[in-house]
Protein backbone atom coordinates (compact mmCIF):
# COMPACT_ATOMS: atom_id res chain seq x y z
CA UNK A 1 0.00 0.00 0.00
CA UNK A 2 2.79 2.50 -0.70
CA UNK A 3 2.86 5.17 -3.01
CA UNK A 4 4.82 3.52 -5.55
CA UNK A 5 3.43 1.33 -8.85
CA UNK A 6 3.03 -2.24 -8.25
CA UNK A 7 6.25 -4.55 -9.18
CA UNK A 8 8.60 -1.34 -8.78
CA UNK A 9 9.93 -2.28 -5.51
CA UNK A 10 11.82 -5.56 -4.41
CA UNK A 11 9.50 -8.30 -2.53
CA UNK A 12 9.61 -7.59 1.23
CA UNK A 13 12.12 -9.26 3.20
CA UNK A 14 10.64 -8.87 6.69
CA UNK A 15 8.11 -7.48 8.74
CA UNK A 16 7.76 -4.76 11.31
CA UNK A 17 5.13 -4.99 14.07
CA UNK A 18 4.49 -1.62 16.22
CA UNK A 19 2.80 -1.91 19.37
CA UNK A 20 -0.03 -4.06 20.27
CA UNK A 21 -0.70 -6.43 22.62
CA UNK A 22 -2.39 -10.26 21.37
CA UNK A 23 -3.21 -8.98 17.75
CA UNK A 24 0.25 -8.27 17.26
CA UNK A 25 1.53 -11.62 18.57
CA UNK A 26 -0.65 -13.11 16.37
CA UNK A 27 1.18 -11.48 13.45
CA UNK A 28 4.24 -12.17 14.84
CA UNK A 29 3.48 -16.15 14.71
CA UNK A 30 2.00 -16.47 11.36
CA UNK A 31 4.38 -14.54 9.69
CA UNK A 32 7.18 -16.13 11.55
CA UNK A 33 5.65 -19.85 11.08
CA UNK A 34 6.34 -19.43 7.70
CA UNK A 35 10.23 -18.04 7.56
CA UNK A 36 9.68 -14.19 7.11
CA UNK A 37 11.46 -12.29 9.44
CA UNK A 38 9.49 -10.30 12.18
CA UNK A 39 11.06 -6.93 14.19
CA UNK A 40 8.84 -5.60 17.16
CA UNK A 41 8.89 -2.30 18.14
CA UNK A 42 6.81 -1.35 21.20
CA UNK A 43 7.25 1.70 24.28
CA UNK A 44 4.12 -0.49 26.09
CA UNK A 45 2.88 -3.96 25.93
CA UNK A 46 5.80 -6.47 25.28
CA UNK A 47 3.76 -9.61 25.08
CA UNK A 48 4.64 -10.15 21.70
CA UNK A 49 8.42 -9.48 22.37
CA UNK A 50 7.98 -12.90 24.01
CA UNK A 51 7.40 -14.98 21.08
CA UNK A 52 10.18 -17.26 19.64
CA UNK A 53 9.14 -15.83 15.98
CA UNK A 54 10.36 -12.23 16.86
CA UNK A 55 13.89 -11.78 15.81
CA UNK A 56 14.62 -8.54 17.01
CA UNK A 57 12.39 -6.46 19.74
CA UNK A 58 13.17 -2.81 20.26
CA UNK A 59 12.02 -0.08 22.73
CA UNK A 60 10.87 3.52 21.45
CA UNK A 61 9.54 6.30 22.87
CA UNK A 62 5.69 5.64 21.55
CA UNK A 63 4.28 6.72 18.16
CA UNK A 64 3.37 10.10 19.90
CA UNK A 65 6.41 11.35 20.44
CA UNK A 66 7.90 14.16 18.24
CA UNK A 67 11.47 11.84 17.00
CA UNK A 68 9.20 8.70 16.40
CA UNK A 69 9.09 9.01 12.38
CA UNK A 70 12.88 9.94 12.46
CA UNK A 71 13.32 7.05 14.56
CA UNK A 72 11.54 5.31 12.23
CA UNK A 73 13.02 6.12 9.04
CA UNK A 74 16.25 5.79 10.33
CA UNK A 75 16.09 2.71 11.56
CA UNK A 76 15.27 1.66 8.01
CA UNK A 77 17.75 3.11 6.33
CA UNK A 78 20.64 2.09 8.77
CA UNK A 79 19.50 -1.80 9.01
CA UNK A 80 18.49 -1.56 4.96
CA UNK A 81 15.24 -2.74 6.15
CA UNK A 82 14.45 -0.83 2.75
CA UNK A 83 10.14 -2.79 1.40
CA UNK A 84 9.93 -4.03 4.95
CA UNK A 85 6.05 -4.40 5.40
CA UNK A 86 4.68 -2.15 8.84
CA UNK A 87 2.19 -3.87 10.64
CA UNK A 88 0.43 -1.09 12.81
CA UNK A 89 -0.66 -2.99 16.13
CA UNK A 90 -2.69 -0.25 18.22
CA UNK A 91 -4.46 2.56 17.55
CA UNK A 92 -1.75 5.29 18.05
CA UNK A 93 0.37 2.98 15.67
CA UNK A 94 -2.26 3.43 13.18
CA UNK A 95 -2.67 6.99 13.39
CA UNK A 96 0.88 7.65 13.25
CA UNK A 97 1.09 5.57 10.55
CA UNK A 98 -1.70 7.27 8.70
CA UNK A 99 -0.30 10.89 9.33
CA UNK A 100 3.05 10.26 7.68
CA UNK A 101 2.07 8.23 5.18
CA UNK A 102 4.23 9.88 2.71
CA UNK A 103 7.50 9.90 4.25
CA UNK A 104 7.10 6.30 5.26
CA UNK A 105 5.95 5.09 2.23
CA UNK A 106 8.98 6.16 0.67
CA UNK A 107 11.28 2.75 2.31
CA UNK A 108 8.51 0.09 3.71
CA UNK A 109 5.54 -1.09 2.60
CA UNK A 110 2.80 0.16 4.43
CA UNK A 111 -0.28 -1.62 5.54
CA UNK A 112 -2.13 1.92 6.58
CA UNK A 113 -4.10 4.29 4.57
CA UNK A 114 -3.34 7.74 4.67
CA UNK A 115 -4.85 9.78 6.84
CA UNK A 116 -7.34 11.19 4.50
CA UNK A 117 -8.89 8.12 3.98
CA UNK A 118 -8.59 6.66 7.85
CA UNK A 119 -9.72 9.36 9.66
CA UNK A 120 -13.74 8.43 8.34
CA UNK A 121 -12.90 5.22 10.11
CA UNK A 122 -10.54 6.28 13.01
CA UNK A 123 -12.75 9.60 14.10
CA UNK A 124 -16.13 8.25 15.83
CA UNK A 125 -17.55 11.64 14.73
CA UNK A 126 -16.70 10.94 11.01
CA UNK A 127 -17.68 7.44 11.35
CA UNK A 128 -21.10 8.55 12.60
CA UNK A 129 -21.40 11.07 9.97
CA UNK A 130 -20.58 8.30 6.92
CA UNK A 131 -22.97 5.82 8.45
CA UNK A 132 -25.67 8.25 8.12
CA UNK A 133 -24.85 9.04 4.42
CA UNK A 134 -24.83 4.96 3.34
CA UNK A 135 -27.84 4.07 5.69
CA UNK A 136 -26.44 2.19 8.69
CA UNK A 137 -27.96 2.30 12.00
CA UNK A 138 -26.34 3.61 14.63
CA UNK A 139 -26.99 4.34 18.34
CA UNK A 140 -28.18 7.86 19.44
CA UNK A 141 -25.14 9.96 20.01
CA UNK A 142 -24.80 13.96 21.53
CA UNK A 143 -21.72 15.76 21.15
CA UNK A 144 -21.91 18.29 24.38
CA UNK A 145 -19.56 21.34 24.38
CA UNK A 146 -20.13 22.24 27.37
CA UNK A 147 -22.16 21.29 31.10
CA UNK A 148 -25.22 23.24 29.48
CA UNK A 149 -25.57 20.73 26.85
CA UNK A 150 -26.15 17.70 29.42
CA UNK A 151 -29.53 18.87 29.88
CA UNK A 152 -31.00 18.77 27.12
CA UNK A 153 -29.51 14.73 25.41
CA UNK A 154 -33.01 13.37 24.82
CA UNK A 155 -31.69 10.15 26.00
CA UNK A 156 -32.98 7.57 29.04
CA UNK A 157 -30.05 6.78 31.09
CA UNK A 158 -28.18 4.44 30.95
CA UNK A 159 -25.48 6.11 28.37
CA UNK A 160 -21.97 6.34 27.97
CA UNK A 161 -19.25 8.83 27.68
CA UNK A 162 -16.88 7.47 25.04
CA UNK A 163 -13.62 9.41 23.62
CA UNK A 164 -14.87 10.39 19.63
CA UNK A 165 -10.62 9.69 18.88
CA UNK A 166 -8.52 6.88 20.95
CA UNK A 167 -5.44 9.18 20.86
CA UNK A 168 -2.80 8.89 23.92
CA UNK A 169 -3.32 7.08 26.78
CA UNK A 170 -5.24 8.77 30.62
CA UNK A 171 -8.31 6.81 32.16
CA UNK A 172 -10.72 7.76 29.77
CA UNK A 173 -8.72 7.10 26.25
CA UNK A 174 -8.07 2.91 27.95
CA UNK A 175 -11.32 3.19 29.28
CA UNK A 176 -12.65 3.52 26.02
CA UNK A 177 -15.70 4.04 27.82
CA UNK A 178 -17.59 4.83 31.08
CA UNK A 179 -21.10 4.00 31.96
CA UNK A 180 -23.36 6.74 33.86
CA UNK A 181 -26.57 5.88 35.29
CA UNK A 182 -27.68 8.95 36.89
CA UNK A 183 -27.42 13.16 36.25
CA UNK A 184 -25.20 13.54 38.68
CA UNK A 185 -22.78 11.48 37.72
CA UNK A 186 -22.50 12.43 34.13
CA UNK A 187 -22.00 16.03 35.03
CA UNK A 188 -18.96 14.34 37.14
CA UNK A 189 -17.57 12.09 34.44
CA UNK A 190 -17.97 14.94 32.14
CA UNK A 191 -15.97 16.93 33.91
CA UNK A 192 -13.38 14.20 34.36
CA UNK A 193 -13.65 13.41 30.40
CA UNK A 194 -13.16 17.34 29.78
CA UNK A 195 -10.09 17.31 32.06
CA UNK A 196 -8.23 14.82 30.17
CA UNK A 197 -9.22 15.21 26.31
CA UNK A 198 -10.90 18.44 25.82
CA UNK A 199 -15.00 19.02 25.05
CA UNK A 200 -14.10 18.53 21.42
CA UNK A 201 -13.48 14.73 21.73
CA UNK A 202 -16.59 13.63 24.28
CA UNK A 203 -19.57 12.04 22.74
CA UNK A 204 -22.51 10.86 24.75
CA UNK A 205 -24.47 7.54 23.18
CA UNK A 206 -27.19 5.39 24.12
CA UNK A 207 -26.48 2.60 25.70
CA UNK A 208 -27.58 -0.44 23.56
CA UNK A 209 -29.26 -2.84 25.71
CA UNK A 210 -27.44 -6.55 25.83
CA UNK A 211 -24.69 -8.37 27.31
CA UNK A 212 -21.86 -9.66 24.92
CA UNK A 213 -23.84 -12.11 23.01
CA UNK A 214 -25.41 -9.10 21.22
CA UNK A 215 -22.42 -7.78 19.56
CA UNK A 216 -21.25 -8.92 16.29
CA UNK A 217 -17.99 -8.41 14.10
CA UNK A 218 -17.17 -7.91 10.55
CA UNK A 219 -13.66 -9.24 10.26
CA UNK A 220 -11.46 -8.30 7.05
CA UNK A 221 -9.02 -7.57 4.60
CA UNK A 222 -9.55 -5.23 1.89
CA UNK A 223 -7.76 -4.24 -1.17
CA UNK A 224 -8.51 -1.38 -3.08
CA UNK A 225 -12.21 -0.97 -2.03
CA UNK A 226 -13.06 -4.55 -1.85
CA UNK A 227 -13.12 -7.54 0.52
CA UNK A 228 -10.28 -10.46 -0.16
CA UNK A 229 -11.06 -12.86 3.12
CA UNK A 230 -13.75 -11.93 5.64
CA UNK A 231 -15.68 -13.40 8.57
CA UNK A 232 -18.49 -12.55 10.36
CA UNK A 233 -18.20 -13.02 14.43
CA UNK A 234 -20.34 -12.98 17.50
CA UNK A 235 -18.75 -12.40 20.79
CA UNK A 236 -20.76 -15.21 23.05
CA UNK A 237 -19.03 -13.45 26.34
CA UNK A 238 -16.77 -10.63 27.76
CA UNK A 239 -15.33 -9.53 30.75
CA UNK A 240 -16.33 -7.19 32.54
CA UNK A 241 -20.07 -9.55 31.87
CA UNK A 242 -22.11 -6.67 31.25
CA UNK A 243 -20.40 -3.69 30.17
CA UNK A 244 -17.25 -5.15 29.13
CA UNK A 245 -14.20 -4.33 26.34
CA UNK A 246 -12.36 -7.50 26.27
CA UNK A 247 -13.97 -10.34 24.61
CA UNK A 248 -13.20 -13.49 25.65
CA UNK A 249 -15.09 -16.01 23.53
CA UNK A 250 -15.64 -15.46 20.24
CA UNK A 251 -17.50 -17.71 17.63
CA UNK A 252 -17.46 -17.15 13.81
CA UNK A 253 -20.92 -17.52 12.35
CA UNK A 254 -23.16 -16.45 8.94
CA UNK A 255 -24.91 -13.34 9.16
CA UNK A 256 -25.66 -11.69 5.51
CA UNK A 257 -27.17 -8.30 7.11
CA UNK A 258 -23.99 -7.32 9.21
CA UNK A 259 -21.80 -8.46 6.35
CA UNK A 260 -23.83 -6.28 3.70
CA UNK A 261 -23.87 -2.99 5.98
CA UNK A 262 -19.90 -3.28 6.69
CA UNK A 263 -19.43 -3.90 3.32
CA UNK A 264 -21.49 -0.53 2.12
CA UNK A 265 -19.58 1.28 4.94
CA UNK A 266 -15.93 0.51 3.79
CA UNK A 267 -16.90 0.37 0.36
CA UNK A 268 -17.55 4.42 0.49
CA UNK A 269 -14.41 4.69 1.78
CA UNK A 270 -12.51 3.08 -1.28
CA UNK A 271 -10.90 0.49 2.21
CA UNK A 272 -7.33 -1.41 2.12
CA UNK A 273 -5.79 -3.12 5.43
CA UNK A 274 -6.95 -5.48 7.68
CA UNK A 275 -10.04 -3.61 9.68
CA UNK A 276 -13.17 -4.77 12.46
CA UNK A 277 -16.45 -3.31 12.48
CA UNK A 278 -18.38 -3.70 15.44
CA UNK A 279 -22.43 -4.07 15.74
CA UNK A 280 -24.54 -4.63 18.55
CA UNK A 281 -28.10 -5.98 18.33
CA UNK A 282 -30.96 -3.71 19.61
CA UNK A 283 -33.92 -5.77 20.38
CA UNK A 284 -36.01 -2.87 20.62
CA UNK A 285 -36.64 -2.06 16.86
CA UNK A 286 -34.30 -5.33 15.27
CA UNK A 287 -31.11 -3.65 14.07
CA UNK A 288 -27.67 -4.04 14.05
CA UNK A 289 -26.15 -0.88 14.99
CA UNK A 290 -22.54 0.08 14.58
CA UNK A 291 -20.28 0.83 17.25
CA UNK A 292 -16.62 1.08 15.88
CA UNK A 293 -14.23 0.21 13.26
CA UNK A 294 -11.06 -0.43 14.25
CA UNK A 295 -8.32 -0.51 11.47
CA UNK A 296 -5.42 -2.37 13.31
CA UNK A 297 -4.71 -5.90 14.47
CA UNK A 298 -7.60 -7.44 16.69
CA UNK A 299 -7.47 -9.64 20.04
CA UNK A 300 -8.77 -12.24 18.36
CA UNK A 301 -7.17 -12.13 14.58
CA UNK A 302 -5.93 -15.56 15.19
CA UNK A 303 -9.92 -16.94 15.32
CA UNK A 304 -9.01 -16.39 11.53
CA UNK A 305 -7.00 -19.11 11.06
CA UNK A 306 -9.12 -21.29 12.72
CA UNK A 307 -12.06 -20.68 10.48
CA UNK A 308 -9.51 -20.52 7.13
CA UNK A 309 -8.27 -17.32 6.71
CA UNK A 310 -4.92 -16.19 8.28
CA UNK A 311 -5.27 -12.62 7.99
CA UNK A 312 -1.92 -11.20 8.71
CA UNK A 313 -0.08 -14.01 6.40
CA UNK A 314 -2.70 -12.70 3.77
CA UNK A 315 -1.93 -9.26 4.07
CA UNK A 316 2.17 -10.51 3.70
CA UNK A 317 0.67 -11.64 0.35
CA UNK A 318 -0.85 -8.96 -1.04
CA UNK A 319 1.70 -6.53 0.54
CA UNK A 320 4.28 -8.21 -1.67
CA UNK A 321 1.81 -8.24 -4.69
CA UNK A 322 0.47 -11.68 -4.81
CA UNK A 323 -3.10 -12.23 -6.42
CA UNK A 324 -5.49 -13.95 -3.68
CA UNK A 325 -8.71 -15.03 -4.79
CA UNK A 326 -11.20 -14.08 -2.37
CA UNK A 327 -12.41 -16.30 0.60
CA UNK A 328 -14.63 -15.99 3.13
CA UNK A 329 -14.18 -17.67 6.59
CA UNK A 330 -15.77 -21.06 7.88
CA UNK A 331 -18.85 -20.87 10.68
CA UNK A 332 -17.86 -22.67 13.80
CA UNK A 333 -14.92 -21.88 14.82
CA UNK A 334 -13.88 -20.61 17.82
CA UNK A 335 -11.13 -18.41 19.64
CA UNK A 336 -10.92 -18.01 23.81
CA UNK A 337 -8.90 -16.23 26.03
CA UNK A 338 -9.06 -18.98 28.75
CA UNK A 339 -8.11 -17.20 31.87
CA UNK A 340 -10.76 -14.22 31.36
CA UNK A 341 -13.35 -16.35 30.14
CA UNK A 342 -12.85 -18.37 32.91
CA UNK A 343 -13.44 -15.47 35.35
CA UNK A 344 -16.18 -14.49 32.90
CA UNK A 345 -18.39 -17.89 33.05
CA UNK A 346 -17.81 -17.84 36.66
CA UNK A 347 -19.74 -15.10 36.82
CA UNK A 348 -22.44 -16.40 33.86
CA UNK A 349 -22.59 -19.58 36.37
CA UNK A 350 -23.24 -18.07 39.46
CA UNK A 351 -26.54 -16.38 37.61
CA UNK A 352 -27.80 -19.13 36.54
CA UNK A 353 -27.22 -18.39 32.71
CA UNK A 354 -24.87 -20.99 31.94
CA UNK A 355 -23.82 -24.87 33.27
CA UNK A 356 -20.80 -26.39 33.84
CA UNK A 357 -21.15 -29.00 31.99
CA UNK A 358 -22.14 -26.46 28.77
CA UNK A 359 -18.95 -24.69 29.74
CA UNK A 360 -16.44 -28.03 29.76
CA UNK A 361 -17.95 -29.06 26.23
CA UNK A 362 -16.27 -25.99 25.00
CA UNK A 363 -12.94 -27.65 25.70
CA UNK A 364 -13.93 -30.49 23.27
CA UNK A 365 -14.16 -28.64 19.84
CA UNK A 366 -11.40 -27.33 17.94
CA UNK A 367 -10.40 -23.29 18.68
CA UNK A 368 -7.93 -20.89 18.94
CA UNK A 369 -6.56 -19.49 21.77
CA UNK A 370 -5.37 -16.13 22.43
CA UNK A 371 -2.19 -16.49 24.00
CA UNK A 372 -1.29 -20.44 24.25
CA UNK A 373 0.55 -22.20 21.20
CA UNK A 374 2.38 -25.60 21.75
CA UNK A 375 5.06 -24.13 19.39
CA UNK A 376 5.26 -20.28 21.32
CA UNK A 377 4.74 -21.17 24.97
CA UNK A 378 6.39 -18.40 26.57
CA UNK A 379 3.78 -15.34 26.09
CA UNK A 380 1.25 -17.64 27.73
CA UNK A 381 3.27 -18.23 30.97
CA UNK A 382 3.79 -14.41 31.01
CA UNK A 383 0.52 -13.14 30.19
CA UNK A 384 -1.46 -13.45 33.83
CA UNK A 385 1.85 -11.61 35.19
CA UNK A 386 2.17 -9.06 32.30
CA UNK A 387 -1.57 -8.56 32.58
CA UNK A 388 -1.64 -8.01 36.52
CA UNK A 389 1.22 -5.46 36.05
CA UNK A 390 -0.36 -3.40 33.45
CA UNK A 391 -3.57 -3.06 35.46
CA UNK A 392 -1.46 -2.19 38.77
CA UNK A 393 0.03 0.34 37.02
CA UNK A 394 -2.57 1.82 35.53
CA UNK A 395 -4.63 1.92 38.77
CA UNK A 396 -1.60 4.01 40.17
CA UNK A 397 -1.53 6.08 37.58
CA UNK A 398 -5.07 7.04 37.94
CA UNK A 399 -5.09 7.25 42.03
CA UNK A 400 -2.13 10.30 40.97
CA UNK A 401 -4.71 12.01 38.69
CA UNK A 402 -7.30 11.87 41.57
CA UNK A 403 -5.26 14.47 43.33
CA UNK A 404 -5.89 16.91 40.52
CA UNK A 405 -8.63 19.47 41.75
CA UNK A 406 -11.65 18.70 40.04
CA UNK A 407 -10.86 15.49 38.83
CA UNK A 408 -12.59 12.05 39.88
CA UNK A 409 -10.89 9.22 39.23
CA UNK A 410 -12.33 6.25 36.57
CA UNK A 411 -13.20 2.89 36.91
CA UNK A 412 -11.11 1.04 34.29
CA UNK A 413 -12.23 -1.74 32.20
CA UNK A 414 -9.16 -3.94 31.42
């Protein structure tokens, strides 16, 4: 996806992740099963440094800092890393990626669209905006300016604050979230969502009614405004249970009506990459509404696999110019992150909504897991440890920014 003709430039002879966390082990693995050479760079989550198929992992100073594209470029040039393909793993990778498309583009091969393009996907406000225009349903949504504007939302509570751009990290950005239930606590979060990304980048939604089991995916990999391998998903539980971020079993399945309205929404955006679109089921007037679309690596990319489609190793391919007929992934398969879903049916048990016994058959159909591989053991045994770090640290983090006048801290949903 660089700027240069097709067959102009040398086939790639490695890979770069940035960032990530599972998705980008994922890549690591399938790219590294088969030979290519994988380089990590991170400044966060070092998971995937962990794998056995990452040659070389290096530290930077984030995507957000001012020398990253230097950095970048010259790390390129001085290891003649010159058609490497950049795998963007989070969402800052992707937007720095996107904003210096140019200058990158001009020694790897870049997965990312330029900015132009991205931001309708990347920008909830934009994304909002272009849903309207094709005809897909999405769930009420208030942009406030100001504590004047709560009054009048015209919504029932319970909504949610949610940041219109996941740019930098503070409690709200890795919330991605928060829940209010009341008035006054969504003049409170308000305030603490004002504090920490400005007025400009709060929007207020509806909350969809539903658990887990009511959201859907639209898994993918585009070229030039059409779909090469796709899937359609259903997240069957999460954790948190009820208002949770992390799925934690994920099934693929066949459903035409989220596939169509994903299909209409990156079609008007002329799509390439590997991208998510996220639904959620409203059982009060039978839609599938759209939540997100998130244009980097997934948790659960390797579910791909599973149901016949390896989407990183496809995205290798066309990177490098091979022709791929298109394919769309099998129904059935299955991808868990055992030690969350674990504490997740724990919870489904205790009300009543799900057996043990339904819970052990899991264990006797074929899946894919989201850390463990027989071949890569090591980022599973670190995972529980990494995990329980991150959220430590976090939690400190945000205890500091309760000392700030004004501002309450935020539950986190990790």
């Amino acid at each position: 996806m660089s700027n240069e003709a097709p067959g102009t430039r040398a086939a790639p002879q490695g890979a770069i992740v940035l960032g990530g966390a599972h998705g980008s082990l994922e890549i690591a693995r399938s790219l590294g099963r088969r030979g290519i050479r994988v380089w990590l760079i991170t400044a966060d989550n070092p998971l995937a440094s962990l794998s056995r198929y990452v040659e070389h992992s290096l530290r930077w100073r984030g995507p957000c800092d001012g020398s990253a594209l230097q950095f970048l470029l010259d790390l390129g040039r001085r290891h003649r890393l010159d058609g490497w393909v950049v795998f963007a793993g989070s969402d800052d990778d992707v937007r720095f990626v996107a904003q210096n498309h140019a200058a990158l583009s001009a020694v790897f091969t870049l997965t990312t669209l330029p900015w132009e393009q991205l931001r309708w996907a990347a920008d909830k406000r934009l994304m909002n905006a272009r849903a309207d225009e094709v005809g897909i349903a999405r769930p009420r949504t208030r942009y406030p300016q100001s504590r004047d504007d709560l009054a009048a939302l015209g919504m029932p509570f319970p909504v949610i604050l949610k940041p219109a751009v996941r740019e930098g990290r503070n409690a709200f950005v890795d919330a991605k979230a928060w829940r209010v239930d009341d008035e006054a606590t969504l003049f409170a979060r308000y305030e603490d969502a004002r504090s920490l990304v400005g007025p400009d980048s709060i929007m207020i939604q509806e909350l969809v009614p539903g658990d887990g089991a009511a959201q859907f995916s639209y898994a993918a990999l585009w070229e030039r405004g059409k779909p090469i391998a796709s899937l359609v998903a259903r997240r069957r539980r999460q954790y948190p249970i009820e208002f949770g971020f992390t799925s934690t079993f994920v099934e693929t399945i066949e459903q035409r009506q989220i596939e169509a309205d994903a299909c209409r929404f990156l079609a008007s955006l002329d799509f390439s990459g590997l991208v998510e679109v996220e639904f959620k089921y409203d059982t009060r007037d039978g839609t599938y509404k759209i939540l997100d679309v998130n244009t980097r690596s997934w948790t659960w990319i390797s579910l791909g696999a599973a149901a016949g489609i390896d989407f990183p190793l496809l995205q290798w391919r066309l990177a490098a110019s091979e022709d791929i007929a298109p394919q769309t992934g099998q129904s059935g398969a299955r991808w868990l992150y055992f030690t969350r879903d674990f504490a997740a049916s724990l919870g489904e048990m205790l009300a009543g909504r799900l057996s043990p016994l339904t819970y052990l058959g899991l264990f006797h159909r074929p899946r894919a897991g989201a850390v463990f591989a027989w071949d890569d053991p090591l980022p599973a045994l670190l995972d529980l440890p990494l995990s329980a770090y991150r959220v430590a640290t976090r939690r400190l983090a945000r205890r500091k920014s309760a000392v700030v006048p004004g501002l309450q801290s935020a539950k986190l949903h990790t």
